[in-house]
N, C-alpha and C. Protein backbone atom coordinates (compact mmCIF):
# COMPACT_ATOMS: atom_id res chain seq x y z
N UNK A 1 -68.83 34.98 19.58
CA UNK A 1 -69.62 34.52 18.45
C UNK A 1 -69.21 33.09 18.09
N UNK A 2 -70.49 32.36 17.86
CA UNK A 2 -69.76 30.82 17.24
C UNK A 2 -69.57 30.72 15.60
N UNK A 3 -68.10 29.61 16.38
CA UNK A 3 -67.28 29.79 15.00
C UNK A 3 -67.37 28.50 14.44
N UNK A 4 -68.05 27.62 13.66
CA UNK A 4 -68.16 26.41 13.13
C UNK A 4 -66.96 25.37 12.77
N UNK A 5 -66.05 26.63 12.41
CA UNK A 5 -64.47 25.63 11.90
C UNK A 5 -64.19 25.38 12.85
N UNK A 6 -64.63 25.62 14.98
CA UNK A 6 -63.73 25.08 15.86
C UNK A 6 -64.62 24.46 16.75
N UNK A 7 -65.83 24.35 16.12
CA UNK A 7 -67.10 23.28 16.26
C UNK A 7 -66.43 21.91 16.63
N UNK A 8 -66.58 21.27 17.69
CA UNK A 8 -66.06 19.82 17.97
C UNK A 8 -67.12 19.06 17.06
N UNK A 9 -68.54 19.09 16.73
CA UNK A 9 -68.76 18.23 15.89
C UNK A 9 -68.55 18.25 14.66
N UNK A 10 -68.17 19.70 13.88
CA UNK A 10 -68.00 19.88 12.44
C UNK A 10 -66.28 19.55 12.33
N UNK A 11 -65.50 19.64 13.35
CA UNK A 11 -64.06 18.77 12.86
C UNK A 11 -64.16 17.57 13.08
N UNK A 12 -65.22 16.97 14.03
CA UNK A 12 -65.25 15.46 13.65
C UNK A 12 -65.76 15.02 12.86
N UNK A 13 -66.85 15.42 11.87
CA UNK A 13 -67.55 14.89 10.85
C UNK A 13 -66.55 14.67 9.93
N UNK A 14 -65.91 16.35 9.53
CA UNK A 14 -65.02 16.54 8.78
C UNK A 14 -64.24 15.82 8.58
N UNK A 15 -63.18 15.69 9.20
CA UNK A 15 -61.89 14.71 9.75
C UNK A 15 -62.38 12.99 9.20
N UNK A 16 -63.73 12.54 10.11
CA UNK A 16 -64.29 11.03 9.46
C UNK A 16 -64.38 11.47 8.16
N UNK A 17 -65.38 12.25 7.38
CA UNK A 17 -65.66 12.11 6.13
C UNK A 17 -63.93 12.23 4.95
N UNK A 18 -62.97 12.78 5.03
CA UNK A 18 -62.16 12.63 5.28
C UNK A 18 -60.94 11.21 5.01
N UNK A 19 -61.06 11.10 6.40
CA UNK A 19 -60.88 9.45 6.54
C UNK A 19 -61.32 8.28 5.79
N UNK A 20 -62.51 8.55 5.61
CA UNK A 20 -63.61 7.43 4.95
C UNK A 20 -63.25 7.12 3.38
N UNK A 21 -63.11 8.77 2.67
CA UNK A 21 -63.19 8.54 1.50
C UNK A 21 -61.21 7.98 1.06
N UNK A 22 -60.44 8.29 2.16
CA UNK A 22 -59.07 7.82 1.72
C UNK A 22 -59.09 6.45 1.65
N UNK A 23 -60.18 5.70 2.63
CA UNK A 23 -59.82 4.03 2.55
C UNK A 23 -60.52 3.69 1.52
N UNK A 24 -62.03 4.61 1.06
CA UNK A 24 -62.45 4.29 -0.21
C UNK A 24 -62.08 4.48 -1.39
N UNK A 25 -60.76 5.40 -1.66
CA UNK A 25 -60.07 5.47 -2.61
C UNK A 25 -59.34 4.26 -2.69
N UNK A 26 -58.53 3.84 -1.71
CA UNK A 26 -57.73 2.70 -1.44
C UNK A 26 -58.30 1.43 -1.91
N UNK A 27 -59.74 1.32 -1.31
CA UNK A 27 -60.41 -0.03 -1.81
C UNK A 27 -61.25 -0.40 -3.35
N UNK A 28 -61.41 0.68 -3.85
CA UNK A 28 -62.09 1.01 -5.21
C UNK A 28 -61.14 0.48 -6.37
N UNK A 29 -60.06 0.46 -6.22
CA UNK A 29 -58.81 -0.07 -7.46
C UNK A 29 -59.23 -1.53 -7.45
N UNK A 30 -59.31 -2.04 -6.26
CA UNK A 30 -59.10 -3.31 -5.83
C UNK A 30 -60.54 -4.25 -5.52
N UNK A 31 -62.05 -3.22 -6.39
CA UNK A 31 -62.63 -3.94 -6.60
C UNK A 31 -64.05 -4.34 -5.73
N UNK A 32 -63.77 -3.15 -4.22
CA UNK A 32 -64.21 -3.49 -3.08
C UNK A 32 -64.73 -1.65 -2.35
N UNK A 33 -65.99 -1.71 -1.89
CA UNK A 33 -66.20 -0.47 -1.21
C UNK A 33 -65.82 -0.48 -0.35
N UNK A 34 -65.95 0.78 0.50
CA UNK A 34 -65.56 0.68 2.17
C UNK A 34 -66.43 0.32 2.77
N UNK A 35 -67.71 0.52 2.22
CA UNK A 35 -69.10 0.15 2.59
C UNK A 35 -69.12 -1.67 2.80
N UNK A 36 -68.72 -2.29 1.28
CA UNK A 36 -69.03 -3.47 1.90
C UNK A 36 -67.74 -4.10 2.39
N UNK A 37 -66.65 -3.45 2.48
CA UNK A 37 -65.64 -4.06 3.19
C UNK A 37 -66.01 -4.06 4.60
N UNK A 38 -67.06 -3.04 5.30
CA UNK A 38 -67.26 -2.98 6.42
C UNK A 38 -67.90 -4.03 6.66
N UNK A 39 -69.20 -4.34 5.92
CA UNK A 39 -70.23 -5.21 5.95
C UNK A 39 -69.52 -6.73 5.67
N UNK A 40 -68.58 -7.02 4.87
CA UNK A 40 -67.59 -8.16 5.24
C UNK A 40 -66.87 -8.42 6.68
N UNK A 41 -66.39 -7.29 7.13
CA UNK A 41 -65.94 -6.94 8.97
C UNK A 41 -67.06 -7.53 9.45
N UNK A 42 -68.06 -7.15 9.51
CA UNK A 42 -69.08 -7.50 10.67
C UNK A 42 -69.57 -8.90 10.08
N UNK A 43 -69.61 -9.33 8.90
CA UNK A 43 -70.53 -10.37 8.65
C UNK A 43 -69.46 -11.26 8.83
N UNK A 44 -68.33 -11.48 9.06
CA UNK A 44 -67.37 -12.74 9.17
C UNK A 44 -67.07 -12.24 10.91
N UNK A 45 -67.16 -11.83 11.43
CA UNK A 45 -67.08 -11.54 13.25
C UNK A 45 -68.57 -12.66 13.74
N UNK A 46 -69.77 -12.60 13.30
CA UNK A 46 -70.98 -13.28 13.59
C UNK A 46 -71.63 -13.95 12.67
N UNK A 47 -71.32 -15.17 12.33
CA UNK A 47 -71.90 -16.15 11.81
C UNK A 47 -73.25 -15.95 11.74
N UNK A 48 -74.58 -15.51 10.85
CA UNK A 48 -75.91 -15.59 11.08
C UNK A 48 -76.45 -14.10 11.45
N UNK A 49 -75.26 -13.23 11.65
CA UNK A 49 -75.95 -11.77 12.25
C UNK A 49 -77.57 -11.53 11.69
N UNK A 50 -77.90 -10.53 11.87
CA UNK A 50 -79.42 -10.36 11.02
C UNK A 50 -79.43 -8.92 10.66
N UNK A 51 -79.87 -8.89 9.46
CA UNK A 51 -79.63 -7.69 9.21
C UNK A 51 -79.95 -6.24 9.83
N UNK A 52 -80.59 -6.39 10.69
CA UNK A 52 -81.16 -5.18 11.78
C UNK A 52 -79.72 -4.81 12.06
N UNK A 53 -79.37 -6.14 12.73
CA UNK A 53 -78.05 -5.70 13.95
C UNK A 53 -76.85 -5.58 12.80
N UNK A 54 -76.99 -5.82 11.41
CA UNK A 54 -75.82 -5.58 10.57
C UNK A 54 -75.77 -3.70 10.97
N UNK A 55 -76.92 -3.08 10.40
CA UNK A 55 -77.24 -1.85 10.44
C UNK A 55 -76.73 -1.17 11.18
N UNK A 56 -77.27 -1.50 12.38
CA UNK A 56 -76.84 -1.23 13.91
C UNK A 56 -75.42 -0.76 13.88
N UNK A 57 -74.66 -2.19 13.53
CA UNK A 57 -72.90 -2.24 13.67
C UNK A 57 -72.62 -1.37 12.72
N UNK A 58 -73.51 -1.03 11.75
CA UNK A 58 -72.44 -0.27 10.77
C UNK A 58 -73.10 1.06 10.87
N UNK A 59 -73.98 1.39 11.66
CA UNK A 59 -74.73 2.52 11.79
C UNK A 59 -75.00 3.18 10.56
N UNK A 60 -75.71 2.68 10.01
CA UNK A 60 -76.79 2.94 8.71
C UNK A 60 -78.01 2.18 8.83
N UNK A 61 -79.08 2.55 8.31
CA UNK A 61 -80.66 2.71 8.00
C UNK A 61 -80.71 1.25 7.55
N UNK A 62 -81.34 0.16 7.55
CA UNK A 62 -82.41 -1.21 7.66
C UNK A 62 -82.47 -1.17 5.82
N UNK A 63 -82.92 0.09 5.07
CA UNK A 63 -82.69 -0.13 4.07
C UNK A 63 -81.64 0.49 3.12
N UNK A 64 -80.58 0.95 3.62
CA UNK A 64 -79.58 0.67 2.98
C UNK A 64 -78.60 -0.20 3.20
N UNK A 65 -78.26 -1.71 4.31
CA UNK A 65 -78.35 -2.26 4.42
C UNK A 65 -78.52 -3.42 3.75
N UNK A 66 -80.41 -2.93 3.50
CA UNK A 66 -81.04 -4.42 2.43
C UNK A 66 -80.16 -4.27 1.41
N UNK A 67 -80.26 -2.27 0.85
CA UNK A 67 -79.70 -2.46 -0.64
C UNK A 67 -78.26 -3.07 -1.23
N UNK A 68 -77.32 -2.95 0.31
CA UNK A 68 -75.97 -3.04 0.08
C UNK A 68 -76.12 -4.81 0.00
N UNK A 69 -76.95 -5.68 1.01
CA UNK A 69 -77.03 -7.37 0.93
C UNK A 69 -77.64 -7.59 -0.54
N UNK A 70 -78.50 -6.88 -1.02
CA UNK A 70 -78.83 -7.18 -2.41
C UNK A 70 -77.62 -7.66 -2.99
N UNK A 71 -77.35 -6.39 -3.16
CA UNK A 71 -76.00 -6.01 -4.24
C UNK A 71 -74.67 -7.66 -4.01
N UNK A 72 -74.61 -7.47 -2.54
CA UNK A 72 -73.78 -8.30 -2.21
C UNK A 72 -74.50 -9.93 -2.11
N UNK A 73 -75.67 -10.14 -1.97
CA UNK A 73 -75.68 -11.04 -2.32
C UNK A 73 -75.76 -11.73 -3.77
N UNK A 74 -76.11 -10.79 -4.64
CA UNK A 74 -75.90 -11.13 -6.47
C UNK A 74 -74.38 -10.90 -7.08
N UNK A 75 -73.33 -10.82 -6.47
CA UNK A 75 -72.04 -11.10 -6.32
C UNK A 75 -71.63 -12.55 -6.01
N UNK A 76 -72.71 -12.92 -5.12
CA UNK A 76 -72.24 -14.52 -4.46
C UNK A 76 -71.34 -14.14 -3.21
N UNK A 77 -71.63 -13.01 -2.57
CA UNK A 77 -70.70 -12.54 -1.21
C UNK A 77 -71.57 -13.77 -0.01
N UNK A 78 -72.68 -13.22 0.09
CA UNK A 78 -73.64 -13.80 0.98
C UNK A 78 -74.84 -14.17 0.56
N UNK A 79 -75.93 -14.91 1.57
CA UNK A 79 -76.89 -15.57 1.38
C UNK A 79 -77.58 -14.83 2.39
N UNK A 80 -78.82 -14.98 2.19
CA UNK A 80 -79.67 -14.49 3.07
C UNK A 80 -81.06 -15.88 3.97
N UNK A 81 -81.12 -15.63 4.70
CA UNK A 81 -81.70 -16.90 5.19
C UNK A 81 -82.77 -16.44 6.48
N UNK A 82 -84.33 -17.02 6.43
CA UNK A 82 -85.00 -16.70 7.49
C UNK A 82 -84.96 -17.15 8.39
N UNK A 83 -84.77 -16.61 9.76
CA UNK A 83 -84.05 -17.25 11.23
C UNK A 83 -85.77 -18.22 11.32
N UNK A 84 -84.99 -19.72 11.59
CA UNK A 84 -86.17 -20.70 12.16
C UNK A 84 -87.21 -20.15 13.05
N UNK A 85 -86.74 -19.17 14.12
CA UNK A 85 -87.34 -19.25 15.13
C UNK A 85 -88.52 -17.74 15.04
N UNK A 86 -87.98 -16.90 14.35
CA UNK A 86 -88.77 -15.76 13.77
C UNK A 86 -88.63 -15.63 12.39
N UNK A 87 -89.76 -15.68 11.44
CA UNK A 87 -89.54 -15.64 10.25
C UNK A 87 -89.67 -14.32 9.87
N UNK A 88 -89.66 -13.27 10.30
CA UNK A 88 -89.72 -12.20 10.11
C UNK A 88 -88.24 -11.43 10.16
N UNK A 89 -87.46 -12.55 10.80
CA UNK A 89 -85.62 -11.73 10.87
C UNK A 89 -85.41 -12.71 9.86
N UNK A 90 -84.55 -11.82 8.98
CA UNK A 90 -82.96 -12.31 7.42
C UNK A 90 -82.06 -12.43 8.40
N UNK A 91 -81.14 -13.19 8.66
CA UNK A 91 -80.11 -13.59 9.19
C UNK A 91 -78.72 -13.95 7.88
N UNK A 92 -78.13 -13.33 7.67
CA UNK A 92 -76.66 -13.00 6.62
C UNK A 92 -75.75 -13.99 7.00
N UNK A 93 -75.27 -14.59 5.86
CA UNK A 93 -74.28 -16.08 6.48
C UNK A 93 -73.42 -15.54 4.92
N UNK A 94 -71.95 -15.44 5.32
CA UNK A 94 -70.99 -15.39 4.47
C UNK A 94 -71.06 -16.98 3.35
N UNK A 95 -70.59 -16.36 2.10
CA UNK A 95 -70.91 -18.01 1.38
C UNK A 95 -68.95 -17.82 1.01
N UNK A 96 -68.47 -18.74 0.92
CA UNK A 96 -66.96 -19.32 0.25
C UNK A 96 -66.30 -17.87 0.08
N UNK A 97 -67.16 -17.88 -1.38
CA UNK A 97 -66.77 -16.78 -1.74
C UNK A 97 -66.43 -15.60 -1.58
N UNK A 98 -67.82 -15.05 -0.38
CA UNK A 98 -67.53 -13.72 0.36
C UNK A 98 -66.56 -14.34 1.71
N UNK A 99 -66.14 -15.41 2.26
CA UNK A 99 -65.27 -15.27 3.21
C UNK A 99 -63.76 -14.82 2.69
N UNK A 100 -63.49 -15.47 1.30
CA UNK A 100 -62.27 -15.45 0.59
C UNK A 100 -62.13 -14.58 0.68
N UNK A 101 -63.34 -12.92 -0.02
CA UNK A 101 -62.94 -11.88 0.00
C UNK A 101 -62.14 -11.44 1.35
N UNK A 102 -63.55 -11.31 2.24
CA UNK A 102 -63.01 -10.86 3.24
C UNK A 102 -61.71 -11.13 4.17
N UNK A 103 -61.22 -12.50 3.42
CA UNK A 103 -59.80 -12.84 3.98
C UNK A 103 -58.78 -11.55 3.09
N UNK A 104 -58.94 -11.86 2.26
CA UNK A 104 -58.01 -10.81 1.00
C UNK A 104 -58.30 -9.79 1.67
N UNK A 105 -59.47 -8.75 2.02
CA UNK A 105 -58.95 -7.42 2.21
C UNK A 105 -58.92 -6.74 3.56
N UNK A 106 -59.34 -7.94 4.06
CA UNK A 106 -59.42 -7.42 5.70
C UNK A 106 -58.23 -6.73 5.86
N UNK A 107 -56.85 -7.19 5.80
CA UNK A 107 -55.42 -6.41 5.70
C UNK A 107 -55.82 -4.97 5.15
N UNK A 108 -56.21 -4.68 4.69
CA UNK A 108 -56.53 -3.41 4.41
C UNK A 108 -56.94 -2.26 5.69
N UNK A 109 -57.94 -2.68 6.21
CA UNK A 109 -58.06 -2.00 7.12
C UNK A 109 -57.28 -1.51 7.57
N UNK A 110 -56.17 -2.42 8.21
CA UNK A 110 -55.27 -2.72 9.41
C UNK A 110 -54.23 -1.51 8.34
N UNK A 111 -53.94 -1.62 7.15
CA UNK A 111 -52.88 -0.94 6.58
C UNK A 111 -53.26 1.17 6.60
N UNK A 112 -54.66 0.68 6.58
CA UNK A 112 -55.17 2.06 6.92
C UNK A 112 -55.20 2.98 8.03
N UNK A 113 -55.10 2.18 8.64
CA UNK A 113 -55.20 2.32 10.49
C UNK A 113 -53.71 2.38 10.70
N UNK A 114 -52.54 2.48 9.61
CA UNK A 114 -51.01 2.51 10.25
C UNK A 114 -50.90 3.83 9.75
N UNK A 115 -51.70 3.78 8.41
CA UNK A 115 -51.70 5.11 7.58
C UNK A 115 -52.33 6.28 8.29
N UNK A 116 -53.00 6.20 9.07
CA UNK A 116 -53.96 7.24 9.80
C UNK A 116 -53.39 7.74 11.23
N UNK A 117 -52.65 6.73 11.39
CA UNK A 117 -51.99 7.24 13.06
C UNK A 117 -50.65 7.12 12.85
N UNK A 118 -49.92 7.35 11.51
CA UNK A 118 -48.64 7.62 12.04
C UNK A 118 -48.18 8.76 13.10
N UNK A 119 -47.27 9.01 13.42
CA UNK A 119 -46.39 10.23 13.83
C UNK A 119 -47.78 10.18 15.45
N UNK A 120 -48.34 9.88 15.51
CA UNK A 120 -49.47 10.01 16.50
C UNK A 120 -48.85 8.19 17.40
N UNK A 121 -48.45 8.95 19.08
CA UNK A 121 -47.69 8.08 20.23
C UNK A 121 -49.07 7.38 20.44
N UNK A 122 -48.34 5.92 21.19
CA UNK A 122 -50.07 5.23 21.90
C UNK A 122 -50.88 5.69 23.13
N UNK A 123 -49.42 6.90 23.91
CA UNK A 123 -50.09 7.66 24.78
C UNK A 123 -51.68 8.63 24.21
N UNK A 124 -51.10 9.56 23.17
CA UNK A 124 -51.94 10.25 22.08
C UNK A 124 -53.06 9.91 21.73
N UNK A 125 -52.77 8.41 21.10
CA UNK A 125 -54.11 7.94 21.10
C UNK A 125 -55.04 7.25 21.99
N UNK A 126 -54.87 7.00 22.99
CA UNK A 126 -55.59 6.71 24.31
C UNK A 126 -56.38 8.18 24.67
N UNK A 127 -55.14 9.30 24.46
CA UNK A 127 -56.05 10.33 24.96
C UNK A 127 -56.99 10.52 24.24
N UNK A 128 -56.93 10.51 22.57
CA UNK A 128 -58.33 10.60 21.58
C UNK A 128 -59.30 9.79 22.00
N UNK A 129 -59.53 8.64 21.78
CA UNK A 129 -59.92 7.64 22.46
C UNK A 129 -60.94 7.75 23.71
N UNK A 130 -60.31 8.37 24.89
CA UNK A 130 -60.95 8.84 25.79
C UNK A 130 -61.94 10.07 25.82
N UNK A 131 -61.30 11.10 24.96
CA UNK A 131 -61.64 12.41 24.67
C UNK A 131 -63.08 11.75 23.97
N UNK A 132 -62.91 11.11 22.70
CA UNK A 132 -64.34 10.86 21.69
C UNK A 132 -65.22 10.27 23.16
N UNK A 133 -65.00 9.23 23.78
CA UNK A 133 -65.90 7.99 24.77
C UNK A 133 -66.26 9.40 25.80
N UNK A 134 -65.76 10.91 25.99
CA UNK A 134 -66.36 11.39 27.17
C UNK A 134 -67.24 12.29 26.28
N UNK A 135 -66.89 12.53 25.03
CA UNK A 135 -68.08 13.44 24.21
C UNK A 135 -69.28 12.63 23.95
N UNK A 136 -69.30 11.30 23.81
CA UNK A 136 -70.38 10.65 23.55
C UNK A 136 -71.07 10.71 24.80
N UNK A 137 -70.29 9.87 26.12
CA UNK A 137 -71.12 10.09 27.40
C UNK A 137 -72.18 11.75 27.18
N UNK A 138 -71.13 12.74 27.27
CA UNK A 138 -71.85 14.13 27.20
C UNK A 138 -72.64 14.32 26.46
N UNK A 139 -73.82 13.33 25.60
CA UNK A 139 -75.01 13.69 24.63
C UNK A 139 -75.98 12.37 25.14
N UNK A 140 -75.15 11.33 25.68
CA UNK A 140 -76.16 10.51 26.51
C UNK A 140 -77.24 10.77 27.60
């Protein structure tokens, strides 16, 4: 009979959802979601990204996305700007302000990521690593 608690996708949801909300506890004191700390990650990696491919990287929906650049752009994080060549793509350009942030909490991540794999060898995690990259192949 199937048993859901030993479901490989319901301990991985689990486990991320999990995960997610400890760095969002972490970043909420300090002023900052995990949401747009992510969206700071990707928008200071590509100068000009567009918001499709923001989505993409952060694997969420075109309009939650818009709603999170709203938000972040009436902060003064970012600007939004129509690419010359198609006026139909927003292309996201960090302004001063949102790079500063993202200098300040990017460390965060990285402190989360020591917090999440302690006691876990780099052998260990290569094998996770591999294990997730052959479950994905297996739904491709």
């Amino acid at each position: 009979m199937f048993d859901l608690e030993t479901c490989v996708a319901f301990i991985t949801n689990t486990t991320s959802k999990k995960l997610a909300n400890a760095f969002n506890e972490r970043l909420i004191p300090l002023g900052i979601t995990r949401v747009q700390w992510t969206a700071l990650y990707f928008l200071g990696l590509q100068e000009g990204i567009s918001q499709r491919e923001l989505a993409e990287k952060m694997n969420i929906k075109d309009s939650t996305v818009a709603r999170l650049i709203d938000r972040m752009e009436k902060e003064g994080y970012v600007t939004r700007l129509k690419d010359p060549s198609d006026k139909r793509v927003t292309n996201l350009i960090l302004t001063e302000k949102g790079r500063k942030l993202r200098e300040e909490f990017l460390p965060e991540g990285q402190k989360m990521s020591e917090i999440f794999s302690q006691n876990i060898t780099k052998e260990e995690f290569e094998t996770f690593k591999r294990v997730l990259t052959k479950m994905v192949d297996n739904i491709s």
